[in-house]
N, C-alpha and C. Protein backbone atom coordinates (compact mmCIF):
# COMPACT_ATOMS: atom_id res chain seq x y z
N UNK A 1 89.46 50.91 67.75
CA UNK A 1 89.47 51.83 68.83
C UNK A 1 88.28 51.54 69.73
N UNK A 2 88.33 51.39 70.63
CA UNK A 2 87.60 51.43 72.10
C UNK A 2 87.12 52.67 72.47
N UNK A 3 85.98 52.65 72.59
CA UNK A 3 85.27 53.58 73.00
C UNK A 3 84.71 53.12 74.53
N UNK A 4 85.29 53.92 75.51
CA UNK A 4 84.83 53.98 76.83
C UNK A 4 83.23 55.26 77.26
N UNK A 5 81.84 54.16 77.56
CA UNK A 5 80.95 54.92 77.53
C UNK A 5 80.66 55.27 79.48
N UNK A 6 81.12 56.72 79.36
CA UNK A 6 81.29 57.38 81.04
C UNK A 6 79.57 56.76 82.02
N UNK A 7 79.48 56.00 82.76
CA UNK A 7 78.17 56.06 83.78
C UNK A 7 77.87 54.80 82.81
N UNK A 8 78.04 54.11 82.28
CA UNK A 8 77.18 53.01 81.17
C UNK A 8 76.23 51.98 82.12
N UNK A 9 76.31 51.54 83.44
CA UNK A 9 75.63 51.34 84.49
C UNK A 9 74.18 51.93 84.38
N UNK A 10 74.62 53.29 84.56
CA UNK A 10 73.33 54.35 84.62
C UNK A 10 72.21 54.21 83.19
N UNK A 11 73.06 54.27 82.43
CA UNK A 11 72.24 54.30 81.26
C UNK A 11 71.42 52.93 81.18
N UNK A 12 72.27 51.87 81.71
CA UNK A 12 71.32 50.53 80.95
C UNK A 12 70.30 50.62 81.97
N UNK A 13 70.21 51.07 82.97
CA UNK A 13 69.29 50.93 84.10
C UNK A 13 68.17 51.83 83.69
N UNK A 14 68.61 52.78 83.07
CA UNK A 14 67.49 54.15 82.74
C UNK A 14 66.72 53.49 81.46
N UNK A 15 67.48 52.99 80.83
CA UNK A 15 66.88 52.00 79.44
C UNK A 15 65.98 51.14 80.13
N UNK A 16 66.51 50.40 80.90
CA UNK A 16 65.76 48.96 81.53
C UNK A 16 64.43 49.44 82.30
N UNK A 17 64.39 50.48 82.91
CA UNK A 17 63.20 51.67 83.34
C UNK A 17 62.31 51.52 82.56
N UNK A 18 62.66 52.13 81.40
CA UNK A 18 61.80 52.95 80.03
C UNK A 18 61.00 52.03 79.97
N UNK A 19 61.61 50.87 79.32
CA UNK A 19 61.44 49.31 78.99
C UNK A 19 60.34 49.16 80.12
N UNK A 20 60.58 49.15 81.08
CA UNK A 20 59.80 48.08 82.57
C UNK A 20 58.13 48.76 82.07
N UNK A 21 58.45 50.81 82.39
CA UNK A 21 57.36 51.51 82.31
C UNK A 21 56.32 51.34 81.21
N UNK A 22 57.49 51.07 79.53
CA UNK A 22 56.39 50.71 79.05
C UNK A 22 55.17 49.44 78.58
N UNK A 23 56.07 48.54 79.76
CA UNK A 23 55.30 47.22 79.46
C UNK A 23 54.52 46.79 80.12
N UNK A 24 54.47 47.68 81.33
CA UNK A 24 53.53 47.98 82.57
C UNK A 24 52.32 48.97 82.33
N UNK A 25 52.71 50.10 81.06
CA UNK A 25 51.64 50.62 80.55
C UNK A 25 50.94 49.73 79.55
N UNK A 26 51.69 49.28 79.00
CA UNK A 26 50.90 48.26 77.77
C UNK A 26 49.96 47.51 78.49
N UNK A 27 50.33 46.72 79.54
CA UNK A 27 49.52 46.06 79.99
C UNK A 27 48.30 46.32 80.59
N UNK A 28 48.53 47.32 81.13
CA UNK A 28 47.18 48.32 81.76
C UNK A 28 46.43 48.37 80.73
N UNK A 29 46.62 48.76 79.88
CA UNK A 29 45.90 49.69 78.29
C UNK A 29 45.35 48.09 77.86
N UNK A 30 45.88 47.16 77.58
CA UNK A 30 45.49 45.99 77.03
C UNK A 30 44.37 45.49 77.75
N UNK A 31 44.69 45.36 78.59
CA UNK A 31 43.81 44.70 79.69
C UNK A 31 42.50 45.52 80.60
N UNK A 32 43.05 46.97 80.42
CA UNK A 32 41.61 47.78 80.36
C UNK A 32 40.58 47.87 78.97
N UNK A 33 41.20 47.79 77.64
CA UNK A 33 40.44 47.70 76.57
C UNK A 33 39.85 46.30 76.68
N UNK A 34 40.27 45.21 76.66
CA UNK A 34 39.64 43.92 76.95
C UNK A 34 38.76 43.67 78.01
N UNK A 35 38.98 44.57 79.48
CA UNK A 35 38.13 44.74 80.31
C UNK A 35 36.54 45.27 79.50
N UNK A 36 36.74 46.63 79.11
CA UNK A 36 35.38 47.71 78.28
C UNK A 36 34.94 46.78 77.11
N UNK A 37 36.21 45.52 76.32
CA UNK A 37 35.49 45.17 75.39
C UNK A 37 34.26 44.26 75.55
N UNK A 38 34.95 43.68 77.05
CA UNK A 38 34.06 42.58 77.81
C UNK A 38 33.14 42.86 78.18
N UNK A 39 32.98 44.16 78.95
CA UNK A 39 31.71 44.65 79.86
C UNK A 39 30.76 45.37 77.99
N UNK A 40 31.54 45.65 77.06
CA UNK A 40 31.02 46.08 76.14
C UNK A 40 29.79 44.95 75.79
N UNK A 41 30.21 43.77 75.64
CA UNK A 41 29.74 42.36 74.83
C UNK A 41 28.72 42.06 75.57
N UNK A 42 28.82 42.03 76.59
CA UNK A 42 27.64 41.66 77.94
C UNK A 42 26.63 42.90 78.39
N UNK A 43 27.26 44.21 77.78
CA UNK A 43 25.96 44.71 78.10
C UNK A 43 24.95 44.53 76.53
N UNK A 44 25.62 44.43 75.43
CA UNK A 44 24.79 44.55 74.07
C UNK A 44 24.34 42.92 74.63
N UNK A 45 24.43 41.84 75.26
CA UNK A 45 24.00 40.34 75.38
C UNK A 45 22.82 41.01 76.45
N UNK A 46 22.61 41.86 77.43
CA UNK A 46 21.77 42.10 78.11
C UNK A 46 20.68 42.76 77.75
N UNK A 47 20.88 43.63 76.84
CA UNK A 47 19.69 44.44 75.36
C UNK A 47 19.17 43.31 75.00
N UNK A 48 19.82 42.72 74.41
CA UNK A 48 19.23 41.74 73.96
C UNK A 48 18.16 40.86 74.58
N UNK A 49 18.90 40.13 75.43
CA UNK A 49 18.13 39.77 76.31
C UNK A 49 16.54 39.96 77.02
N UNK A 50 17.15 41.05 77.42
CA UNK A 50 15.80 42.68 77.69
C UNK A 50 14.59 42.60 76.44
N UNK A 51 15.46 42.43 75.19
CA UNK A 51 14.64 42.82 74.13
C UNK A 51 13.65 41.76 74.01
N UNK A 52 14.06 40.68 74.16
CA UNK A 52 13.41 39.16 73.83
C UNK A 52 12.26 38.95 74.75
N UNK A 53 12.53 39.63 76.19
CA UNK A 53 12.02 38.73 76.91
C UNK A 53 10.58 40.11 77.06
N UNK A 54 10.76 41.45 76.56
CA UNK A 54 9.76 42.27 76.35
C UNK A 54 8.89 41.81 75.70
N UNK A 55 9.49 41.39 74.18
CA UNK A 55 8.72 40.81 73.25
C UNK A 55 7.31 39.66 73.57
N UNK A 56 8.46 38.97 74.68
CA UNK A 56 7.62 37.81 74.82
C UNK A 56 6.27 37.99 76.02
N UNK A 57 6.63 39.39 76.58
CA UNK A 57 5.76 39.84 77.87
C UNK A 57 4.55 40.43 76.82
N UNK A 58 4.76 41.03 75.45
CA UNK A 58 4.02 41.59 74.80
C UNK A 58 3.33 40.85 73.73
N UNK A 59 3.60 39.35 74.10
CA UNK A 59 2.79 38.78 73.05
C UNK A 59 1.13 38.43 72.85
N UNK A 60 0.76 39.33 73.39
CA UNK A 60 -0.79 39.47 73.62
C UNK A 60 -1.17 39.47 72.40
N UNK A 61 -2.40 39.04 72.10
CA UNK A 61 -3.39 38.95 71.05
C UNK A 61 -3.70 40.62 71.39
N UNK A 62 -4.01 41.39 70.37
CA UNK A 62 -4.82 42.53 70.30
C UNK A 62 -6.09 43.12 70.49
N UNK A 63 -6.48 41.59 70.24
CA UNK A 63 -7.90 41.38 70.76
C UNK A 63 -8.21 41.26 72.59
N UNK A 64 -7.15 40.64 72.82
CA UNK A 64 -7.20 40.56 74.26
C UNK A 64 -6.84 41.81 75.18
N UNK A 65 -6.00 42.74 74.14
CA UNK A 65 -5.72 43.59 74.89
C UNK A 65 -6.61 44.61 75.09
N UNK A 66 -7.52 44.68 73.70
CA UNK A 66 -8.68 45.17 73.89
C UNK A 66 -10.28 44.82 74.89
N UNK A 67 -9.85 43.57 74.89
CA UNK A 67 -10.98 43.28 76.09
C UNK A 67 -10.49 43.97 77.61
N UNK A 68 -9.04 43.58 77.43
CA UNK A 68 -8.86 43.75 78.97
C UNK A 68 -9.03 45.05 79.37
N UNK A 69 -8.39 45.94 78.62
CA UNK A 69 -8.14 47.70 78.47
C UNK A 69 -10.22 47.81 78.61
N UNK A 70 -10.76 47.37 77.75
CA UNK A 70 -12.05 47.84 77.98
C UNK A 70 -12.72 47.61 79.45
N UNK A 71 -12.48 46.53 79.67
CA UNK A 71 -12.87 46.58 80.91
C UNK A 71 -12.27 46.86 82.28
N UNK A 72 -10.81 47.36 81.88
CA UNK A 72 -10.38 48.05 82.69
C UNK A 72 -11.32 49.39 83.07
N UNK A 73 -11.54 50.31 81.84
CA UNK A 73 -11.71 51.72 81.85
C UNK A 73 -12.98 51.47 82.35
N UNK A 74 -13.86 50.14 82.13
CA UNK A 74 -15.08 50.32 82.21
C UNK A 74 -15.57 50.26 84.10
N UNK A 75 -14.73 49.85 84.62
CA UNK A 75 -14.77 49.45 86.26
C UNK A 75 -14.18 50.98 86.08
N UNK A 76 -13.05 51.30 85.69
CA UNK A 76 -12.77 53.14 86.44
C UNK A 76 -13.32 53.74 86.27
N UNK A 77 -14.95 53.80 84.73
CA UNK A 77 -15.72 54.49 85.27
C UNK A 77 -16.77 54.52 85.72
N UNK A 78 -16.82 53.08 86.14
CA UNK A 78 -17.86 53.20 86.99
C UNK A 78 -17.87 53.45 88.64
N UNK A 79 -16.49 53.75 88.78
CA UNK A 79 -15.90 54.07 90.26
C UNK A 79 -16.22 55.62 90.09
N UNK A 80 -15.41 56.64 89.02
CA UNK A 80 -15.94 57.74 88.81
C UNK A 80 -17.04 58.28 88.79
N UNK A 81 -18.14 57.05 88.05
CA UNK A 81 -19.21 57.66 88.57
C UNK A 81 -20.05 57.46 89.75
N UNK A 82 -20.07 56.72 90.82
CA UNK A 82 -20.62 56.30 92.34
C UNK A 82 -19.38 57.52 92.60
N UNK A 83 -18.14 57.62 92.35
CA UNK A 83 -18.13 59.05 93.22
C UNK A 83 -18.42 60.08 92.73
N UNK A 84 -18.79 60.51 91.70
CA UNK A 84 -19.50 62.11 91.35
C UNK A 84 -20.85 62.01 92.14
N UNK A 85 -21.57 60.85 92.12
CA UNK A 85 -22.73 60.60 92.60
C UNK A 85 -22.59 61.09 94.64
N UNK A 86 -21.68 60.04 94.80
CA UNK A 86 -21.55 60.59 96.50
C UNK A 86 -20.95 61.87 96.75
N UNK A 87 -20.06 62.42 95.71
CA UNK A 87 -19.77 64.05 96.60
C UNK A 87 -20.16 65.48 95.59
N UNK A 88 -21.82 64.55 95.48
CA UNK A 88 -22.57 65.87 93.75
C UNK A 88 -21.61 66.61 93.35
N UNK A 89 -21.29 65.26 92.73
CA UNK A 89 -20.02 66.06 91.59
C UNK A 89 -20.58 65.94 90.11
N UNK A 90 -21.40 66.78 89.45
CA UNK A 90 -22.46 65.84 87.77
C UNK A 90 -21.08 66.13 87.37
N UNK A 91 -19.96 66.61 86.74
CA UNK A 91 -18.91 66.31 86.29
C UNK A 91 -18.18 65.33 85.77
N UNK A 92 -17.42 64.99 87.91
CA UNK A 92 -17.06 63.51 87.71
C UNK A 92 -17.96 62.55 87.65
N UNK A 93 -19.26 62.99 87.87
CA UNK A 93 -20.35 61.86 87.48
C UNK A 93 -20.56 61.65 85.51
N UNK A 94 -20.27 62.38 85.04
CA UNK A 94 -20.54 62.52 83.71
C UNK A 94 -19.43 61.95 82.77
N UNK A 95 -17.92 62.23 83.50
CA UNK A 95 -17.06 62.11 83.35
C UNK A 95 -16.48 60.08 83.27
N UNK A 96 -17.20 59.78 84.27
CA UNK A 96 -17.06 58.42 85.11
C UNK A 96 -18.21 57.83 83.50
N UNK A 97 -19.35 58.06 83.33
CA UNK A 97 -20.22 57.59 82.08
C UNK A 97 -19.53 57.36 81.38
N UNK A 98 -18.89 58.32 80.82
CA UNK A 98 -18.43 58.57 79.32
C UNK A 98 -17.32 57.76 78.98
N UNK A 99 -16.41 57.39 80.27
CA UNK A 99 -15.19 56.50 80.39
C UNK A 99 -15.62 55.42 80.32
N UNK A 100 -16.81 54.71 81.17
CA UNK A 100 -17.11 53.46 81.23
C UNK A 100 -17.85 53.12 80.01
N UNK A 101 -18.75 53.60 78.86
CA UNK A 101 -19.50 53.77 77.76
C UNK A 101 -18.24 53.71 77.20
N UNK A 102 -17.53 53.93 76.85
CA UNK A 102 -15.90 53.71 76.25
C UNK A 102 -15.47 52.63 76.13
N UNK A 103 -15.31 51.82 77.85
CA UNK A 103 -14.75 50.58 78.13
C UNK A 103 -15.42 49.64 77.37
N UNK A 104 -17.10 49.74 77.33
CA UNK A 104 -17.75 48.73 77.09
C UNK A 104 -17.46 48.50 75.54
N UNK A 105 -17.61 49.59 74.85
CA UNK A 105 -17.30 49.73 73.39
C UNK A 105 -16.05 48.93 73.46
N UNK A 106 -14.71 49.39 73.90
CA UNK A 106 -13.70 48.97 73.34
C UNK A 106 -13.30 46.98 73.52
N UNK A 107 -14.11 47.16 74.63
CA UNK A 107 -14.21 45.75 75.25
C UNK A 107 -14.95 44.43 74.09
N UNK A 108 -15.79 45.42 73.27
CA UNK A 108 -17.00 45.01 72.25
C UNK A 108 -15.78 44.56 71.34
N UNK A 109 -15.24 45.64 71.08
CA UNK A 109 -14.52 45.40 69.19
C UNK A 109 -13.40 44.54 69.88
N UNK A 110 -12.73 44.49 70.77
CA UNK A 110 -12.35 42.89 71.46
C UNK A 110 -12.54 41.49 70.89
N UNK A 111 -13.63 41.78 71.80
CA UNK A 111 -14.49 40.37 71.56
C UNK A 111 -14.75 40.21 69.72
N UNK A 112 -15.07 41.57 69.29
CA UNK A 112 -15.44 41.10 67.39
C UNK A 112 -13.95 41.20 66.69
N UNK A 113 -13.04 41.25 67.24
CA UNK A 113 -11.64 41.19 66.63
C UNK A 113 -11.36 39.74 66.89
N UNK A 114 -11.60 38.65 68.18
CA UNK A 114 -11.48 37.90 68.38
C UNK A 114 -11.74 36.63 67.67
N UNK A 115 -13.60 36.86 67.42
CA UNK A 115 -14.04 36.27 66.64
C UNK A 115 -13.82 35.88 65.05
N UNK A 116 -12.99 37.43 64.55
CA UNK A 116 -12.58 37.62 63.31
C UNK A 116 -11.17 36.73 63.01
N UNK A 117 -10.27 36.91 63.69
CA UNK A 117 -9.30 36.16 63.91
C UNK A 117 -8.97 34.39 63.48
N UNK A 118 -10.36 33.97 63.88
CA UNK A 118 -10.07 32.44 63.94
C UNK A 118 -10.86 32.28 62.53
């Protein structure tokens, strides 16, 4: 027996739809996850990156960092103190001492960390 299916036109077309829509979604979805997995991979390669090249900005001796830091503080306070001095400030004049008496110290154990080292 023959079975006559009424509109069968309609239907394969509505099938062939379904079909089109979902291979047009698949592809989106595929190709956006592979997009995020990509931009995923390249940003953890850019951490990285970042990480290495910190490392290598931070490879200071400790000793050096202590000279430099000392004599950083030791010039700021001696700027602090020529200005407590010019606008009688004993404060920032006292203030400017105590920073630069600091620098020199830290600048010291520098130099004797340095020596210790080798």
């Amino acid at each position: 027996m023959l079975v006559t299916i009424p509109h069968k036109e309609l239907i394969v077309a509505s099938v062939l739809e379904g079909f089109s829509y979902l291979i047009t979604r698949m592809r989106t979805e595929t190709s956006s996850f592979f997009a995020d997995s990509d931009q995923q991979v390249y940003e953890e390669n850019a951490q990285v990156r970042w990480k290495a090249k910190l490392q290598k900005e931070n490879s200071m001796k400790t000793s050096t960092k202590d000279q430099v830091e000392g004599s950083f503080h030791e010039i700021k306070g001696k700027v602090k103190e020529a200005a407590g001095k010019l606008s009688d400030n004993q404060n920032l004049e006292d203030e400017g001492l105590g920073e630069k008496i600091t620098g020199k110290v830290q600048k010291k154990v520098g130099q004797v960390e340095k020596v210790l080292e080798k």
